[in-house]
C-alpha atoms as a PDB file:
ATOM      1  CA  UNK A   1     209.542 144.705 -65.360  1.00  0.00           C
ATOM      2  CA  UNK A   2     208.180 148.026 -63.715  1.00  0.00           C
ATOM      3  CA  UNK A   3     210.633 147.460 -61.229  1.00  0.00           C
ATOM      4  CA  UNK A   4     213.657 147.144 -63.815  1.00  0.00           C
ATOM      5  CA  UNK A   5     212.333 150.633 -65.736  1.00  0.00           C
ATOM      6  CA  UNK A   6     212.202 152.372 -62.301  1.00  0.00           C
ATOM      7  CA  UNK A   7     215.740 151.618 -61.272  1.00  0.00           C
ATOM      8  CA  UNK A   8     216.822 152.249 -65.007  1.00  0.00           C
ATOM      9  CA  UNK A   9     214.584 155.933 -64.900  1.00  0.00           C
ATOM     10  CA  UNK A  10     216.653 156.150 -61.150  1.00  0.00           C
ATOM     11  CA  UNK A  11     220.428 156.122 -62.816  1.00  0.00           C
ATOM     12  CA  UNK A  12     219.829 158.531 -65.548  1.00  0.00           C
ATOM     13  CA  UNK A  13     220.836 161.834 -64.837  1.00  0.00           C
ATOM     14  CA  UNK A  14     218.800 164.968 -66.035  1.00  0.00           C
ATOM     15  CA  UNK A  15     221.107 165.598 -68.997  1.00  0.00           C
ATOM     16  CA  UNK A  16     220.581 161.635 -69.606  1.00  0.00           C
ATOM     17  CA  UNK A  17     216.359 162.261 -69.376  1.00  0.00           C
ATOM     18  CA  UNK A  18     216.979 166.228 -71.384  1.00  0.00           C
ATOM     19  CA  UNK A  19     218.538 163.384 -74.441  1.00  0.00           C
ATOM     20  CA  UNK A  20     215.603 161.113 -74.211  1.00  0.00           C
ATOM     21  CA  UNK A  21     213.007 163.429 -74.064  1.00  0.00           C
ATOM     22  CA  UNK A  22     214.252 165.248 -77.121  1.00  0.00           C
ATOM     23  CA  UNK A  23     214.925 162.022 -78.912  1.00  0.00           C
ATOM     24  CA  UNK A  24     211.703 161.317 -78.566  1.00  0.00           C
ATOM     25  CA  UNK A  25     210.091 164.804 -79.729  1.00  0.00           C
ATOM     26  CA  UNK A  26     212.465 163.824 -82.851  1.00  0.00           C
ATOM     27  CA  UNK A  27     210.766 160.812 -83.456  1.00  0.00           C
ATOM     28  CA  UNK A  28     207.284 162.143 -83.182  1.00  0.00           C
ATOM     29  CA  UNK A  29     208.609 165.051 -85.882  1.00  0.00           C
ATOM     30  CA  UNK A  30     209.185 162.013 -87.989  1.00  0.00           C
ATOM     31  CA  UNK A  31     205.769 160.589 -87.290  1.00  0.00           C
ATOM     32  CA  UNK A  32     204.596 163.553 -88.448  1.00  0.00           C
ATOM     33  CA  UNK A  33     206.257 163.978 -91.554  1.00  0.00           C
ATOM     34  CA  UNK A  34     204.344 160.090 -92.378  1.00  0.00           C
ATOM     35  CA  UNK A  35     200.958 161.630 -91.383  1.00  0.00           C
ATOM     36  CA  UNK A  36     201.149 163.748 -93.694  1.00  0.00           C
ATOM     37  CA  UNK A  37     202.084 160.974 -96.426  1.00  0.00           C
ATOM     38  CA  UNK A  38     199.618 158.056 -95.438  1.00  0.00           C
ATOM     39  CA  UNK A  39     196.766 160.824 -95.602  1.00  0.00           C
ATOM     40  CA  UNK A  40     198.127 162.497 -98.719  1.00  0.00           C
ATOM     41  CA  UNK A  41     198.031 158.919-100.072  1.00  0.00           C
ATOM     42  CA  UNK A  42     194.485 158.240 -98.641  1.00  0.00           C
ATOM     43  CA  UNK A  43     193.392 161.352-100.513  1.00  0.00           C
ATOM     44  CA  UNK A  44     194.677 160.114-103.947  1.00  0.00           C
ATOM     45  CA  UNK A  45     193.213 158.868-107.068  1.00  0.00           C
ATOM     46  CA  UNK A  46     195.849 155.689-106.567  1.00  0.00           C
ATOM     47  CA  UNK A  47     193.446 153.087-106.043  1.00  0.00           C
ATOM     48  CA  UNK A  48     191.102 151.061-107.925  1.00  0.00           C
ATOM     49  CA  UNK A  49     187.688 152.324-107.684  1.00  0.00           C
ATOM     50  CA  UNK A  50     186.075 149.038-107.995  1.00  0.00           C
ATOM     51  CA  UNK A  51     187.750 147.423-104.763  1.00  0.00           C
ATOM     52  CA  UNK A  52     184.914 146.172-102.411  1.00  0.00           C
ATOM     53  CA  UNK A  53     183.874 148.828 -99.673  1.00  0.00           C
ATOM     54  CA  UNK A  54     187.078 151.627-100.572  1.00  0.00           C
ATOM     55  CA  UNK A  55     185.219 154.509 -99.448  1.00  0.00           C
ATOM     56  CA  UNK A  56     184.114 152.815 -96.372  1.00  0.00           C
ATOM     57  CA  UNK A  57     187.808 151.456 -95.322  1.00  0.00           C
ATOM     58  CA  UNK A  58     189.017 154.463 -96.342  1.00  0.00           C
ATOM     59  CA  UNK A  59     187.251 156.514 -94.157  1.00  0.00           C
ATOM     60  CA  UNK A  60     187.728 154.606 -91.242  1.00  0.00           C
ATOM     61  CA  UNK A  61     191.271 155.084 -91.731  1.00  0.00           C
ATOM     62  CA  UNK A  62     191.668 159.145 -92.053  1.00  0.00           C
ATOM     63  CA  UNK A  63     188.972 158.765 -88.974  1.00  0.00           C
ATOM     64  CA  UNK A  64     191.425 156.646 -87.165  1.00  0.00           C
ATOM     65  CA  UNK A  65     194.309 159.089 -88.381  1.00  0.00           C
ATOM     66  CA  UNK A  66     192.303 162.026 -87.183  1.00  0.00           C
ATOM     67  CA  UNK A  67     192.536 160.426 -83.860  1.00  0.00           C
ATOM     68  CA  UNK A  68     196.287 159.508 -83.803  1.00  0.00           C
ATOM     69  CA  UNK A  69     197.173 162.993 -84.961  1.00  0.00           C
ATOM     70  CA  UNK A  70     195.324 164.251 -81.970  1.00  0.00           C
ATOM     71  CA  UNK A  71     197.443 162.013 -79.451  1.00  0.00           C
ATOM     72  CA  UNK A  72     200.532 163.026 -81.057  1.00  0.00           C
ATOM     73  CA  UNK A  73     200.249 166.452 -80.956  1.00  0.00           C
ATOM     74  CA  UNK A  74     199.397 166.350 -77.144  1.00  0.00           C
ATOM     75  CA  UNK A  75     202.130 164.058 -76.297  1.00  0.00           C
ATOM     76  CA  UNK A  76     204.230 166.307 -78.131  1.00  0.00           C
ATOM     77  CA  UNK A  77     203.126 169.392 -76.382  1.00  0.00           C
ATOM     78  CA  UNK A  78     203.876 167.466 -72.942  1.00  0.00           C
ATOM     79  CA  UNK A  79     207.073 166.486 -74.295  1.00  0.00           C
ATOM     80  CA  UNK A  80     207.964 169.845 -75.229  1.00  0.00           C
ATOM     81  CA  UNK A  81     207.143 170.734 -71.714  1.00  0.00           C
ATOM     82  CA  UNK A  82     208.692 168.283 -70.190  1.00  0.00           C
ATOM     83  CA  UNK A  83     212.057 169.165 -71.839  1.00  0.00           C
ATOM     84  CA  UNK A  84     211.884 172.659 -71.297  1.00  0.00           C
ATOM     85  CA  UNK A  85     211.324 171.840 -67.510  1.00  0.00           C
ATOM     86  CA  UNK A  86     214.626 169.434 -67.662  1.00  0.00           C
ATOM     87  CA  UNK A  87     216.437 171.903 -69.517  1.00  0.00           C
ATOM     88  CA  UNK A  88     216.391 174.928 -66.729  1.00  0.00           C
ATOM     89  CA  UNK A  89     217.436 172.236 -64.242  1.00  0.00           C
ATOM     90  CA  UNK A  90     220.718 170.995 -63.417  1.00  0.00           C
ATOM     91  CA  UNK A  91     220.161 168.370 -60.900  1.00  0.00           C
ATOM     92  CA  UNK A  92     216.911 166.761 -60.735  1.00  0.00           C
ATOM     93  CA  UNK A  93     214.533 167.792 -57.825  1.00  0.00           C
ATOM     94  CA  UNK A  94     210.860 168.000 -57.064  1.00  0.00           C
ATOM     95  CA  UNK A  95     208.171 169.800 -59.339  1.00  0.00           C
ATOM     96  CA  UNK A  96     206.327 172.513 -57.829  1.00  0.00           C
ATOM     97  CA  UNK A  97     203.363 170.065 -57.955  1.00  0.00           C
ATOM     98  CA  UNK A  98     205.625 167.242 -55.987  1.00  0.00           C
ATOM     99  CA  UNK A  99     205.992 165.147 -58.628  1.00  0.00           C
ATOM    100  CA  UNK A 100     209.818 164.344 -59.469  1.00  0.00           C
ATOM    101  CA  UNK A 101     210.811 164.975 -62.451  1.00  0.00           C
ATOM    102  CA  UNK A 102     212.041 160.761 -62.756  1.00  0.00           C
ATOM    103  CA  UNK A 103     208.185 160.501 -62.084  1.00  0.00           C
ATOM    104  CA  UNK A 104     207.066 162.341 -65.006  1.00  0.00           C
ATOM    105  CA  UNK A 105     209.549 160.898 -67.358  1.00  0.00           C
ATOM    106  CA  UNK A 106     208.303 157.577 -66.672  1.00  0.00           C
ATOM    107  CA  UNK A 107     204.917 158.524 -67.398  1.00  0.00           C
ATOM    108  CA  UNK A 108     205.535 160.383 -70.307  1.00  0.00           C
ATOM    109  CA  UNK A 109     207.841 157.509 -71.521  1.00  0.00           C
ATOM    110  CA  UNK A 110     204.709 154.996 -71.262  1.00  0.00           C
ATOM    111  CA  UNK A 111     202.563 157.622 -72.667  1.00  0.00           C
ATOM    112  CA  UNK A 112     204.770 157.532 -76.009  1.00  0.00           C
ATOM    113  CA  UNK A 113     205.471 153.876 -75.908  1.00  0.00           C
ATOM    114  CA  UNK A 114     201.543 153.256 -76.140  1.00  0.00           C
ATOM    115  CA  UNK A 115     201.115 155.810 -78.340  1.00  0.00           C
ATOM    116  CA  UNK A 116     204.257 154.764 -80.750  1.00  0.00           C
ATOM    117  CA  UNK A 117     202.857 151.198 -80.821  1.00  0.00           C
ATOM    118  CA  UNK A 118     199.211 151.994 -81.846  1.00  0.00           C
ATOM    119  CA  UNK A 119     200.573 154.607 -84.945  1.00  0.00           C
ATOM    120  CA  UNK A 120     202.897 151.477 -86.043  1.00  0.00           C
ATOM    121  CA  UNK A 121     199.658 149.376 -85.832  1.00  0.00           C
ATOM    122  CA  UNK A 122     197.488 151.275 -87.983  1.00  0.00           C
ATOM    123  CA  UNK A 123     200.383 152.766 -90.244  1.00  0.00           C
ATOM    124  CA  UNK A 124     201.337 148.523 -90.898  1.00  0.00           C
ATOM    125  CA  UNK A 125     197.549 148.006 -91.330  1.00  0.00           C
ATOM    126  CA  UNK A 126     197.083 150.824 -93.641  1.00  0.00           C
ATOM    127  CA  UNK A 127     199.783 149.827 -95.928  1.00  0.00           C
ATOM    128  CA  UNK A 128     199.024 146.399 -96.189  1.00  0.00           C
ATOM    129  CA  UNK A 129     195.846 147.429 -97.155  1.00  0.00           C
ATOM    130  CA  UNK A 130     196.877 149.922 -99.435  1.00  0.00           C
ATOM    131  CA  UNK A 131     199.608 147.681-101.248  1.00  0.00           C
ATOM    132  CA  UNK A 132     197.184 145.186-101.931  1.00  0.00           C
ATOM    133  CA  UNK A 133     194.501 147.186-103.512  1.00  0.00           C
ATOM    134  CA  UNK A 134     196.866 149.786-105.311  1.00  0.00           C
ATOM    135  CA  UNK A 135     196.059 150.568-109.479  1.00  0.00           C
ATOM    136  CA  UNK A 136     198.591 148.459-111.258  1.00  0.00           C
ATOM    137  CA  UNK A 137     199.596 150.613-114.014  1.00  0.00           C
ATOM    138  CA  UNK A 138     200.969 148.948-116.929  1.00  0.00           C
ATOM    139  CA  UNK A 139     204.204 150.191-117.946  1.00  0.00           C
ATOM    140  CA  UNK A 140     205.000 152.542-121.341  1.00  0.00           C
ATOM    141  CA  UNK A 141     205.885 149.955-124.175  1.00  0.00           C
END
């Protein structure tokens, strides 16, 4: 499958990597913009207090947060980077550093594909969780 990606990375032309970079720094604006909503939701007063080991759970998710919002905002700074660097070019060449630019797309590309997997991991776990131990408020008669 590496093989497949490569030759796929090949054919795309800088203006083809520019889109998918930024597409991607879209996405992680997005992610952010959830963050900020899972934590403001782990900071409530939403769940029942006498659910077995909340504090605990709960604090092994913002810990786990903590961590994800430190690997998004340097994947976003590389991305950020990386886009500026495709946007002053018009044909793709070398870096400075010899590494193409294909090169770095790829690795940024797995570098967000990892990262993107283990936010929908923990945001999936985090709801479940929450959803099942959410107050149930009775409704106004």
């Amino acid at each position: 499958m590496k093989e497949k990606n490569q030759i796929r990375t090949e054919q795309l032309s800088c203006s083809q990597l520019h889109a998918a970079t930024r597409s991607w720094i879209s996405s992680m604006r997005f992610i952010e913009d959830e963050l900020t909503f899972i934590e403001n939701l782990l900071h409530s007063y939403v769940f029942e207090p006498n659910t077995p080991n909340l504090f605990e759970r709960l604090q092994d998710y913002l810990e786990r947060l903590q961590t994800i919002n430190k690997q998004k905002k340097n994947i976003t700074k590389q991305l950020r980077e990386h886009e500026n660097s495709l946007s002053g070019v018009l044909e793709c060449k070398d870096h400075p550093g010899g590494k193409s630019y294909r090169d770095r797309h790829r690795e940024l590309h797995i570098e967000y594909l990892l990262f993107e997997t283990d936010y929908q991991k923990l945001k999936t776990e985090i709801f479940n969780y929450a959803g099942g131990v959410l107050k149930k408020r009775k409704p106004p008669s």
